[in-house]
C-alpha atoms as a PDB file:
ATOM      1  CA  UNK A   1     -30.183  24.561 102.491  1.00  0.00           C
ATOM      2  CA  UNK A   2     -30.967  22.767  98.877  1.00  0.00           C
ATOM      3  CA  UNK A   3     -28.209  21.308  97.722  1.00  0.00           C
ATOM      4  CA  UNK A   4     -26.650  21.445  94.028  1.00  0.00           C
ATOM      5  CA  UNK A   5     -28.578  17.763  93.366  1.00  0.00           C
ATOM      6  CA  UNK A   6     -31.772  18.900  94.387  1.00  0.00           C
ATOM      7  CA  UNK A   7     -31.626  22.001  91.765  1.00  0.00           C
ATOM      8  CA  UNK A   8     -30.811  20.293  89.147  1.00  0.00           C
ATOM      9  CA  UNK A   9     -33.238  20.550  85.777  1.00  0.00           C
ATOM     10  CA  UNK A  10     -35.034  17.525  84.069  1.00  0.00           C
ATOM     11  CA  UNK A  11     -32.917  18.205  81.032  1.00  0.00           C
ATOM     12  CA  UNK A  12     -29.715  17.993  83.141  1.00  0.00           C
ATOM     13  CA  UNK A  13     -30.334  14.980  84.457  1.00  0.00           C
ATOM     14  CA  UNK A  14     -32.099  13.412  81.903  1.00  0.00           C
ATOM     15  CA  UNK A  15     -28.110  14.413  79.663  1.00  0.00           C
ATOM     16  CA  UNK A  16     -26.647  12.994  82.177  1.00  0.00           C
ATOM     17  CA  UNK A  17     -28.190   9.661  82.674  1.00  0.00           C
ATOM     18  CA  UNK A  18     -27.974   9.421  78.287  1.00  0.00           C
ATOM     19  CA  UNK A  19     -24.305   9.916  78.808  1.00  0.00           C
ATOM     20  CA  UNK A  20     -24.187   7.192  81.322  1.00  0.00           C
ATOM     21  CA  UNK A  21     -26.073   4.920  79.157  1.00  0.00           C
ATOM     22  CA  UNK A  22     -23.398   6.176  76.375  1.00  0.00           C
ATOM     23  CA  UNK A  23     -20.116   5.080  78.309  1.00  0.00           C
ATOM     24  CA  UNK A  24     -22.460   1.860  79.442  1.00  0.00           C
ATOM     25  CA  UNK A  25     -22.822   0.668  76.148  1.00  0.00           C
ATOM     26  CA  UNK A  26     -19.312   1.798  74.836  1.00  0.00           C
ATOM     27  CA  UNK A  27     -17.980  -1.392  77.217  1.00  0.00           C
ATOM     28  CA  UNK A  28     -14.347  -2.004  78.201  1.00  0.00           C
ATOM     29  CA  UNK A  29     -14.722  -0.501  81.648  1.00  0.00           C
ATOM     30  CA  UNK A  30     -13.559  -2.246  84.231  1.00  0.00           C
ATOM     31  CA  UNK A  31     -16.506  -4.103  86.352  1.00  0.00           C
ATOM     32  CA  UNK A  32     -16.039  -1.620  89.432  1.00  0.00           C
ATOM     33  CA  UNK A  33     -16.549   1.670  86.965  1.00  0.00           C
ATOM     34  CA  UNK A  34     -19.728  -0.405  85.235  1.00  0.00           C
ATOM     35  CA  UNK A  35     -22.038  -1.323  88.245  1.00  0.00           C
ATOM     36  CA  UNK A  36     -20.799   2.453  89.983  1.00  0.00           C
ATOM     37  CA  UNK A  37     -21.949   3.632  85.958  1.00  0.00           C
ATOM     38  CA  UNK A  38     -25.375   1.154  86.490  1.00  0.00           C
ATOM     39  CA  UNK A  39     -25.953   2.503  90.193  1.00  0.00           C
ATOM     40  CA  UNK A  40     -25.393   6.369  88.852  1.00  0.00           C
ATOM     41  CA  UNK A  41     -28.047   5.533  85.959  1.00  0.00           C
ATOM     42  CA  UNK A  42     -30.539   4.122  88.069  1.00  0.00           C
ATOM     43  CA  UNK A  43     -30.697   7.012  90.571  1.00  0.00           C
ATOM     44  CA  UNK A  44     -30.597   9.236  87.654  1.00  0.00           C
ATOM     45  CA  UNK A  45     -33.383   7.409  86.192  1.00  0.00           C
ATOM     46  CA  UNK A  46     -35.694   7.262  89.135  1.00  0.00           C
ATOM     47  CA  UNK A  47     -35.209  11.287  89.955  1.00  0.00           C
ATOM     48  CA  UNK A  48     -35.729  11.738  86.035  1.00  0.00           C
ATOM     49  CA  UNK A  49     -39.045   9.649  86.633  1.00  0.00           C
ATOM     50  CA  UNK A  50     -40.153  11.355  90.067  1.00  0.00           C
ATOM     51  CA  UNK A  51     -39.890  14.493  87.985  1.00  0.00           C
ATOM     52  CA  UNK A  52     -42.420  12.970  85.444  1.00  0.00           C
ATOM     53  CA  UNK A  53     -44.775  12.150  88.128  1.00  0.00           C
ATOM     54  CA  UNK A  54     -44.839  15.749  89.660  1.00  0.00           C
ATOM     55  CA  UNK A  55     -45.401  17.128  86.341  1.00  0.00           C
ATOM     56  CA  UNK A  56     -48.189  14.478  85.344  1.00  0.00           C
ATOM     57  CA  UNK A  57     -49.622  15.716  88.628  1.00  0.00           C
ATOM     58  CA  UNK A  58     -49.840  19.694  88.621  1.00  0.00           C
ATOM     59  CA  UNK A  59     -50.757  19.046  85.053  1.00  0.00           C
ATOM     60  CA  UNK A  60     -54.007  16.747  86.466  1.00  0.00           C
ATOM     61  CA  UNK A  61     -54.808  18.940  89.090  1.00  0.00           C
ATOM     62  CA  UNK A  62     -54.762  22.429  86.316  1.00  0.00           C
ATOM     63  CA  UNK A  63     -56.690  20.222  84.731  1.00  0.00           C
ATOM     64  CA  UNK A  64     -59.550  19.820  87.256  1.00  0.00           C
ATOM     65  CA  UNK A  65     -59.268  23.491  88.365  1.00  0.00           C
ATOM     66  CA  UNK A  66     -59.218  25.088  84.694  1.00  0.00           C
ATOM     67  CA  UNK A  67     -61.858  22.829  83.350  1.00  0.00           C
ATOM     68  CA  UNK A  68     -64.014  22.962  86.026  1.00  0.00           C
ATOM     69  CA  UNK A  69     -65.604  26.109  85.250  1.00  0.00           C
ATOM     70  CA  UNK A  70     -66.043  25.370  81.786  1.00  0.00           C
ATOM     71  CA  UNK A  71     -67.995  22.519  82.631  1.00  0.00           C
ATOM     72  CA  UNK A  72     -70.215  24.226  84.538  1.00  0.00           C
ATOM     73  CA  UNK A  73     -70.876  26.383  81.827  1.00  0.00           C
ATOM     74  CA  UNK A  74     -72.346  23.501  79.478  1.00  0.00           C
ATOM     75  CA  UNK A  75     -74.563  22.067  82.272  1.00  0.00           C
ATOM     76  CA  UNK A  76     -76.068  25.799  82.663  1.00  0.00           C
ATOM     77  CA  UNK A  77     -76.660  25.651  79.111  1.00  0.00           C
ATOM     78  CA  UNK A  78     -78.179  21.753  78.994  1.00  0.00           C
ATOM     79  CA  UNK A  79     -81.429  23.242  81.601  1.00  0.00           C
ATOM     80  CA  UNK A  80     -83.748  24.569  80.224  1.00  0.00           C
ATOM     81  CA  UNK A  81     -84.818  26.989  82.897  1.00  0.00           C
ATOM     82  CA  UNK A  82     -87.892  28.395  81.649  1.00  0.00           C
ATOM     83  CA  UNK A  83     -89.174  24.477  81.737  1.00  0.00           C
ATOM     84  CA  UNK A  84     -88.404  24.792  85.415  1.00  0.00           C
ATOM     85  CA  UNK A  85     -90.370  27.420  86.328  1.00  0.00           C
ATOM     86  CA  UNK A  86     -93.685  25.981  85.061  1.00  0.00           C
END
């Protein structure tokens, strides 16, 4: 079963890492609370980041598939098929 973490959004994790960063650069935490603050950021960072990736991805591979056709199209249109036939 998917747990709460695992359902979270890009935009509520990428609010919660800026509000990590916030307290971060507030200061006047004790060291304990900081690095737990730094470790928190950096996980929230690198799922923020995996997200990225996946996206960059399905948006390379509609890419291909959409444009693919299209392509196909102008290379139909470059041969001059009655020059073929003679």
């Amino acid at each position: 079963m998917a747990t709460k973490k695992n359902k979270e959004t890009f935009e509520e994790l990428f609010r919660r890492l800026e509000e990590t960063v916030t307290k971060l650069e507030e200061g006047g935490l004790p060291l304990e609370r900081s690095l737990a603050l730094y470790e928190e950021g950096m996980t929230l960072a690198r799922r923020c980041q995996e997200m990225l990736d996946a996206a960059e991805v399905r948006i390379r591979q509609l890419r291909e598939t959409l444009a693919a056709p299209a392509e196909l199209e102008e290379v139909d249109e470059e041969i001059p098929w009655d020059d073929a036939e003679s």
